[in-house]
Protein backbone atom coordinates (compact mmCIF):
# COMPACT_ATOMS: atom_id res chain seq x y z
CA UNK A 1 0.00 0.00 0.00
CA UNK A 2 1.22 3.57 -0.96
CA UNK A 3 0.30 6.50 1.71
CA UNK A 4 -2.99 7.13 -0.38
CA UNK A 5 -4.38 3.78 0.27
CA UNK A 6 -3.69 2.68 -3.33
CA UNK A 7 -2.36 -0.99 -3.94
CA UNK A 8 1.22 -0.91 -5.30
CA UNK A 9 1.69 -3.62 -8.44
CA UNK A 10 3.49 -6.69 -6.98
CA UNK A 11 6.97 -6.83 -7.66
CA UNK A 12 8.39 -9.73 -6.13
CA UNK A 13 10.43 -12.48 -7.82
CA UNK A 14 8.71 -15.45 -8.69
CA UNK A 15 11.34 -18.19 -7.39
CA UNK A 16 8.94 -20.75 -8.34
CA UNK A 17 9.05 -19.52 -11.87
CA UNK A 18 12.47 -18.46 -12.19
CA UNK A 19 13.56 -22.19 -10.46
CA UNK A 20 11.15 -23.90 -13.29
CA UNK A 21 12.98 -22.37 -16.30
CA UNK A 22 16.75 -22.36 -14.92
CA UNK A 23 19.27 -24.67 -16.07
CA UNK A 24 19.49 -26.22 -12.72
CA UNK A 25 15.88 -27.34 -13.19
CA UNK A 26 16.76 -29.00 -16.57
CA UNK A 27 20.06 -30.62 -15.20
CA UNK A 28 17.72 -32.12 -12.34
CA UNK A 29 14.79 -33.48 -14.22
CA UNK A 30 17.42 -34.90 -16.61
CA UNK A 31 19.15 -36.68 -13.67
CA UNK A 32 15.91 -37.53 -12.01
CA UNK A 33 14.41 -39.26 -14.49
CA UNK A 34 17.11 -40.88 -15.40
CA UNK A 35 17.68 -42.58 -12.09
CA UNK A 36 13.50 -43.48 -12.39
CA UNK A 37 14.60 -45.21 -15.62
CA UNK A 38 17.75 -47.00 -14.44
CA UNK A 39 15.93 -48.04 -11.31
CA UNK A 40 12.94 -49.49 -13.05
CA UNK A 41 14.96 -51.47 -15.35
CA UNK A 42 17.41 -52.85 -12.69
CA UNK A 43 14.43 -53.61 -10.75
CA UNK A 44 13.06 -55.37 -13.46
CA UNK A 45 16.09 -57.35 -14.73
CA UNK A 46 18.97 -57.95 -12.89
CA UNK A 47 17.61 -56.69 -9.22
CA UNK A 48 14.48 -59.61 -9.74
CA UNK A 49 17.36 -62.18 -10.82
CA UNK A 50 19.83 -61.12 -7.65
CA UNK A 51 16.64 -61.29 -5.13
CA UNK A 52 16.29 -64.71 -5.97
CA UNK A 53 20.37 -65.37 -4.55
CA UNK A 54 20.20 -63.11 -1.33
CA UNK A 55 20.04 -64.79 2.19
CA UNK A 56 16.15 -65.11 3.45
CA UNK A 57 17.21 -62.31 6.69
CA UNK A 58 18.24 -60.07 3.20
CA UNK A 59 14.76 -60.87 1.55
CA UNK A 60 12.72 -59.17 3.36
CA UNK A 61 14.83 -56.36 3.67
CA UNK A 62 15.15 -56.13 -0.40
CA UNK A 63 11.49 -56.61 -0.69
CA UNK A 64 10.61 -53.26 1.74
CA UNK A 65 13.35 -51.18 0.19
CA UNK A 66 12.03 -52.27 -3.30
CA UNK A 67 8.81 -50.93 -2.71
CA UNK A 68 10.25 -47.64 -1.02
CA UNK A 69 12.43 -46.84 -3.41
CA UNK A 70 9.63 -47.30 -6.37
CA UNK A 71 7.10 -45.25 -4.41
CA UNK A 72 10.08 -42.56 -3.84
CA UNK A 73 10.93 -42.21 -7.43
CA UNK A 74 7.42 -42.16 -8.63
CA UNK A 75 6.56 -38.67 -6.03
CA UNK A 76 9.61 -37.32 -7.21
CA UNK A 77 9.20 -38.08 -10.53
CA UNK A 78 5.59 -36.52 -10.46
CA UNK A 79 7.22 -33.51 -8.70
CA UNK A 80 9.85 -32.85 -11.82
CA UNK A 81 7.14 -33.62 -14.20
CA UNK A 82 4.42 -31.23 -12.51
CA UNK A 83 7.37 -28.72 -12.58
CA UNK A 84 8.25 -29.13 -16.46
CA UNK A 85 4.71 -29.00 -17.26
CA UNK A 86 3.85 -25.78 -15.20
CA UNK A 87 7.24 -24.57 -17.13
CA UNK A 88 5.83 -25.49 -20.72
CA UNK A 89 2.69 -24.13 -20.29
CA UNK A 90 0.52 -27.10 -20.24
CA UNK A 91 -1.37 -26.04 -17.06
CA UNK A 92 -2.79 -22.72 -15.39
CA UNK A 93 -1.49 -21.99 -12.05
CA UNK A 94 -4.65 -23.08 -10.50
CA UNK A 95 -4.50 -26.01 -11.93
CA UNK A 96 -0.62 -26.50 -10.89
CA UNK A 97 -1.32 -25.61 -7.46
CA UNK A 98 -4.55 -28.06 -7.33
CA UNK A 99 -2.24 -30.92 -8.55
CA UNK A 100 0.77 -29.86 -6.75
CA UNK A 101 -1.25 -30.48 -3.31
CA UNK A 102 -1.41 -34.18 -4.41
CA UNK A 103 2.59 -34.80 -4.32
CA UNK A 104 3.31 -35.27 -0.67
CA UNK A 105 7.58 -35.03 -0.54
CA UNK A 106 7.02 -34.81 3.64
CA UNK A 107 5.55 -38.34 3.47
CA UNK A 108 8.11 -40.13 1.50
CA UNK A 109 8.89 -43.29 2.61
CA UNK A 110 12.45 -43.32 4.86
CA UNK A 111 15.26 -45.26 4.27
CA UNK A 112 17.99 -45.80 6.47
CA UNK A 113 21.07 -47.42 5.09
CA UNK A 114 22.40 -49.59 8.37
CA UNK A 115 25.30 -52.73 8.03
CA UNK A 116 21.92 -55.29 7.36
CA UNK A 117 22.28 -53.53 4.00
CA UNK A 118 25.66 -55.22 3.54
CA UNK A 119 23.54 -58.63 2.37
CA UNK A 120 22.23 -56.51 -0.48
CA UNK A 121 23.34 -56.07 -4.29
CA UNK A 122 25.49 -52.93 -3.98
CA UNK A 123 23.53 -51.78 -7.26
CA UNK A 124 20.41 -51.57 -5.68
CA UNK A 125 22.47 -49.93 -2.57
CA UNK A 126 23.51 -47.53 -4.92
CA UNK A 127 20.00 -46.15 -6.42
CA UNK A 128 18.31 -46.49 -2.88
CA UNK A 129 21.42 -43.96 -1.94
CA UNK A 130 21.04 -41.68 -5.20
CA UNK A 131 17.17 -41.86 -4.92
CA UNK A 132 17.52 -40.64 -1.03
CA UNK A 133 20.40 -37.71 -2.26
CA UNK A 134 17.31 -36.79 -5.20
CA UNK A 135 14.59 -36.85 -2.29
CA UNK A 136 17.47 -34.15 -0.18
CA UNK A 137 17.39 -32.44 -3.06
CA UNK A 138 13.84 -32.02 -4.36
CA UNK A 139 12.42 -31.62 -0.91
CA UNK A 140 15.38 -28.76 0.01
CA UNK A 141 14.14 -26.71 -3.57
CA UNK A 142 10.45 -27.47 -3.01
CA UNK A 143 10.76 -26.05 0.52
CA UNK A 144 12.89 -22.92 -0.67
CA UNK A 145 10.95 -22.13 -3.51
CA UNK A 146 7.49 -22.67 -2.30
CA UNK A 147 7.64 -21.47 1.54
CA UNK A 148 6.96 -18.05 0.15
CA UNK A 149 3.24 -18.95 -0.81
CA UNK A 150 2.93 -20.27 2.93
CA UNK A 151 4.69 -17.65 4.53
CA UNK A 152 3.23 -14.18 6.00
CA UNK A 153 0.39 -12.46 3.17
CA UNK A 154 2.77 -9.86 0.77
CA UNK A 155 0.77 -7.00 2.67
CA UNK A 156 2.77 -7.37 5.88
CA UNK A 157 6.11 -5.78 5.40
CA UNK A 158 8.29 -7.05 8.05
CA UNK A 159 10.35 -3.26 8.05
CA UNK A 160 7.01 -1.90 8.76
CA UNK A 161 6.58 -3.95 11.84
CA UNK A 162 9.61 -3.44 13.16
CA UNK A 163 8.85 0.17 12.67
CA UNK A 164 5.45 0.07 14.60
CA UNK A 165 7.04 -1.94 17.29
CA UNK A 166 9.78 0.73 17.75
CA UNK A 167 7.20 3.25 17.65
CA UNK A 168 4.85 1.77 20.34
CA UNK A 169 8.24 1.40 22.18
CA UNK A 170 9.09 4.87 22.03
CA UNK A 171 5.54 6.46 22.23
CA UNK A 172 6.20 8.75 18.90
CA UNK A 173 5.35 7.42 15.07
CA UNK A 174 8.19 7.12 13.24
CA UNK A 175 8.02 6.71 9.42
């Protein structure tokens, strides 16, 4: 608000935006994806063909971090692809917001990587690891670029609070 009551236009940055169309963006959908694919078709081929050879105490174990890791890449992989198609225009931002309330990265599926994983194929210990280093990732830029939208309304200006504090403070208005 100006001092004659009139709205000001808004002229904040749009990280979301700016984040969608970077290069960094394209390098991670590239690498996220990728792992997606190389994890589905180890899964598929040579992961199915080592489960059959690991100790039953590893079994279960591969079974549960199977199924995390496939549930892990498909969230994140709806989180790059939500973000590419908000970036190519394919969707309005209501309708990117509507869908983007349906990717939950706070209830991924944990994985901790203890010495039980020692039984298991070190390829599959590898693309749990790289899928849990995408999950850092994607979770750290969703949080940066989208606490802004949960954050305090653009109205409240956080100088003019301090101001009004100090000014309460001091008993005088200061401007």
């Amino acid at each position: 608000m100006n001092n004659h009551g009139n709205r000001q236009p808004d002229n904040t940055v749009n990280l979301a935006e700016r984040f969608a169309f970077s290069e960094k963006f394209n390098q991670l959908f590239t690498d996220g994806m990728a792992l997606v694919e190389e994890s589905a078709t180890y899964l598929d081929g040579p992961g199915r063909q080592a489960a059959k050879s690991l100790p039953k105490a590893a079994i279960v174990l591969y079974g549960t971090e199977s199924m995390r890791l496939t549930t892990r890449l498909m969230q994140l992989a709806s989180w790059l692809l939500l973000q590419r198609a908000a970036k190519e225009g394919e969707m309005t931002p209501e309708q990117f917001r509507e869908e983007k309330q349906k990717v939950k990265l706070e209830t991924l599926p944990v994985s901790t990587v203890n010495s039980d994983w020692e039984m298991l194929p070190r390829e599959f210990v590898a693309l749990v690891t790289r899928s849990l280093t995408l999950q850092n990732r994607i979770t750290s830029i969703d949080e940066e670029v989208y606490a802004q939208s949960k954050s305090r309304p653009p109205e409240e200006n956080p100088v003019r609070q301090q101001l009004d504090l100090l000014s309460t403070a001091l008993g005088m208005k200061l401007n």
